[in-house]
N, C-alpha and C. Protein backbone atom coordinates (compact mmCIF):
# COMPACT_ATOMS: atom_id res chain seq x y z
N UNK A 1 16.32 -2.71 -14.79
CA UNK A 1 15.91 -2.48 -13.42
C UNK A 1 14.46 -2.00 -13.35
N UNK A 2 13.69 -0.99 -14.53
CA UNK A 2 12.69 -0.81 -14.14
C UNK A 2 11.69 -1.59 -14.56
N UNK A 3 11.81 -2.68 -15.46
CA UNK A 3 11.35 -3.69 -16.05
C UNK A 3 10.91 -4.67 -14.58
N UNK A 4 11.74 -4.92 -13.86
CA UNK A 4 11.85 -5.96 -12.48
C UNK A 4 11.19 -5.10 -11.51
N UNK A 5 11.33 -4.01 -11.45
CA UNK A 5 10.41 -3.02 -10.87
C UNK A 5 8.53 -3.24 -11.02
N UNK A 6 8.84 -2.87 -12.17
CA UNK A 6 7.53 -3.03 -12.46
C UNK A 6 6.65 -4.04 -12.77
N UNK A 7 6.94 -5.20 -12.56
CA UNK A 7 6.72 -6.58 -12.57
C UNK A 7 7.04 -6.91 -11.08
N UNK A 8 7.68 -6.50 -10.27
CA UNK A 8 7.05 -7.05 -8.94
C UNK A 8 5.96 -6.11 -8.27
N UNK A 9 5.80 -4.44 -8.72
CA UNK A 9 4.69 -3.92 -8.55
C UNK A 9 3.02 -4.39 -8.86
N UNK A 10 3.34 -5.61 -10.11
CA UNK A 10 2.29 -5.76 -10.18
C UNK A 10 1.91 -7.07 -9.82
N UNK A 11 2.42 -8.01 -9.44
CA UNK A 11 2.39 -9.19 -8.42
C UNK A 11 2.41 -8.52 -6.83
N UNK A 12 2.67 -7.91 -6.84
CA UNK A 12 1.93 -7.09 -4.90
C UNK A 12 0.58 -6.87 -5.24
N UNK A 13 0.23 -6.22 -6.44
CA UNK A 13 -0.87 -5.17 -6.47
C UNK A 13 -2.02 -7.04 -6.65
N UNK A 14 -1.60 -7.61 -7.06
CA UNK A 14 -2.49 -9.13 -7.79
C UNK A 14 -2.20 -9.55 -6.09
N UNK A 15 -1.40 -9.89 -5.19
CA UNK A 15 -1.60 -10.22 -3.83
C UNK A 15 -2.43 -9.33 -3.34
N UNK A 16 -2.42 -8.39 -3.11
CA UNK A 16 -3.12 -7.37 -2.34
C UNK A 16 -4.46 -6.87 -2.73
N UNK A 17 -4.69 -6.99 -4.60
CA UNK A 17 -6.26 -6.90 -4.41
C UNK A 17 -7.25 -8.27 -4.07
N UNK A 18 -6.17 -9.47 -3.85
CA UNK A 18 -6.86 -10.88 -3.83
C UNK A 18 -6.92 -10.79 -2.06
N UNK A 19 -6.14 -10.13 -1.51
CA UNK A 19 -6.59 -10.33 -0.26
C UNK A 19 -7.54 -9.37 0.35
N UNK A 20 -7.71 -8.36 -0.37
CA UNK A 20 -8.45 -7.33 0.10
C UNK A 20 -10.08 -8.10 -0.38
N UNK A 21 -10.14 -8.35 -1.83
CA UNK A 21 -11.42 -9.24 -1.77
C UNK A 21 -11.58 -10.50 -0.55
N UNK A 22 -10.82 -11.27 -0.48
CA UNK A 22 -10.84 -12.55 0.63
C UNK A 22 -11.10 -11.59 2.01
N UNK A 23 -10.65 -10.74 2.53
CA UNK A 23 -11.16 -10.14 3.35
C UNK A 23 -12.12 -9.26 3.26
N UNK A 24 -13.36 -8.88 2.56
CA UNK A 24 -13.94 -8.07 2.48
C UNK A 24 -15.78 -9.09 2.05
N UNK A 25 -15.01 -10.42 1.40
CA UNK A 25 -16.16 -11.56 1.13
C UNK A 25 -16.11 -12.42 2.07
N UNK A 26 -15.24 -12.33 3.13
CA UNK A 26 -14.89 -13.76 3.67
C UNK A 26 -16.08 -12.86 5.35
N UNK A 27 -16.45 -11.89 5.40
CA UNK A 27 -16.86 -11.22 6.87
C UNK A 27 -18.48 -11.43 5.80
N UNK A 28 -19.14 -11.39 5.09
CA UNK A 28 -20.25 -11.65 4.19
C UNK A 28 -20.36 -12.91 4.20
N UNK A 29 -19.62 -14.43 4.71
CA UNK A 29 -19.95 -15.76 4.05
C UNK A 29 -20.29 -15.77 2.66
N UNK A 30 -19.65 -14.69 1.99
CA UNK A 30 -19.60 -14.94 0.43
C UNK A 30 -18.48 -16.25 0.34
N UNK A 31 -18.28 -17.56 -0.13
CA UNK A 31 -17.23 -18.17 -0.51
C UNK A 31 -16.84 -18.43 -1.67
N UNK A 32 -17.65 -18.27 -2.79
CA UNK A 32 -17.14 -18.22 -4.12
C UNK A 32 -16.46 -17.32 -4.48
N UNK A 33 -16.90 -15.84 -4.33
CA UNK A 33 -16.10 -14.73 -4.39
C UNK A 33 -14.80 -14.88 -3.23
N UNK A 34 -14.95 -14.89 -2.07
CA UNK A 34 -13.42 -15.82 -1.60
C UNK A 34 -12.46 -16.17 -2.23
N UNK A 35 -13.06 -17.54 -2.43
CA UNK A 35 -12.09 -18.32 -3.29
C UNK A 35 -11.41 -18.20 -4.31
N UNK A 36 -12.27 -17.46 -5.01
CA UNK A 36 -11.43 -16.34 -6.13
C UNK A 36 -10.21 -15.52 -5.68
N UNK A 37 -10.76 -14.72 -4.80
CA UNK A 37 -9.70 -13.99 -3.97
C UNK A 37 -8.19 -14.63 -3.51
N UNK A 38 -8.79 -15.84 -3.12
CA UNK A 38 -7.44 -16.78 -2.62
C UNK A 38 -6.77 -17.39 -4.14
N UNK A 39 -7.22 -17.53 -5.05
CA UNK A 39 -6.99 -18.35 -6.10
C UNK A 39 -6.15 -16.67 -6.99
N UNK A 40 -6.74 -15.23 -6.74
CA UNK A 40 -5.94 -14.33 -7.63
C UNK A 40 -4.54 -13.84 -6.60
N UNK A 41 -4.28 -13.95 -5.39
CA UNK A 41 -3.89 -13.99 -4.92
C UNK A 41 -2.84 -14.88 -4.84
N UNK A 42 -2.75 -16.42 -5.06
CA UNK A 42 -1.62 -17.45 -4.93
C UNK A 42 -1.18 -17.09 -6.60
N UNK A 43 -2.60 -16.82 -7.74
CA UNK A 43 -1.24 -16.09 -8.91
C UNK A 43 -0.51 -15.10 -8.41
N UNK A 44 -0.87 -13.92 -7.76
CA UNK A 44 0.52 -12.97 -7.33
C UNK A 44 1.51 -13.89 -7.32
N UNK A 45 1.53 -14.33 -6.18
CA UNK A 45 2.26 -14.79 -5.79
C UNK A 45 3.45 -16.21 -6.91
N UNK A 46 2.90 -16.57 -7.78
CA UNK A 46 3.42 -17.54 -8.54
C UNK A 46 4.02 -16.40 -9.62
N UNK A 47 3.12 -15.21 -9.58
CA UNK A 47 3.99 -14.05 -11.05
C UNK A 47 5.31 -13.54 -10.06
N UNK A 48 4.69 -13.55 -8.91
CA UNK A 48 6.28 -12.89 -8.15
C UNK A 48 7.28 -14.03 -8.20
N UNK A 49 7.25 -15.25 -7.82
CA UNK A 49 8.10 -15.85 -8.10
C UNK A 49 8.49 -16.66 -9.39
N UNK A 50 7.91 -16.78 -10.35
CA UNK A 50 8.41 -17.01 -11.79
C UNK A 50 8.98 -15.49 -12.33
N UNK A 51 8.57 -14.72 -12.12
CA UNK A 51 8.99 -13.46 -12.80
C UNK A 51 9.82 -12.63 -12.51
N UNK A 52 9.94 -12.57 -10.80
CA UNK A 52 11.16 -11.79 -10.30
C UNK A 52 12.31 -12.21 -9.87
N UNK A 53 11.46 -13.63 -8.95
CA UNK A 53 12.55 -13.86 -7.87
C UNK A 53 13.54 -15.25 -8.44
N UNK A 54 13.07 -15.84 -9.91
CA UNK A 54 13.54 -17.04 -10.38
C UNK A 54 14.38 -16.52 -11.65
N UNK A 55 14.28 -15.26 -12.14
CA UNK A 55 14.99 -14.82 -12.97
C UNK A 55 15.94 -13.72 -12.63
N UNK A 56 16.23 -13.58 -10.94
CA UNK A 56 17.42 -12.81 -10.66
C UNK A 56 18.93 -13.54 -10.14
N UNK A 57 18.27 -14.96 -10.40
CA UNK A 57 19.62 -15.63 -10.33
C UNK A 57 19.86 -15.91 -11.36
């Protein structure tokens, strides 16, 4: 349990610092740094679902 814990803590934290950059470069017309943002961000999101949500069934 704290294994699954702590592996979806850190797929939030990989969403949430990718959107906090995408919002913080995207009000600058920075778009490379953006895009990064969007690109560390859809990994959250691929570690949350290969890692949590595909191995609790």
């Amino acid at each position: 349990m704290e294994r699954r814990l702590l592996k979806t803590a850190i797929g939030i934290a990989m969403v949430g610092i990718g959107l906090v950059q995408v919002s913080l470069y995207a009000v600058q017309s920075e778009w490379i740094p953006t895009g990064l943002g969007v690109f560390i961000s859809l990994l959250g999101i691929v570690y949350l679902w290969a890692e949590v949500y595909s191995t609790a069934q």
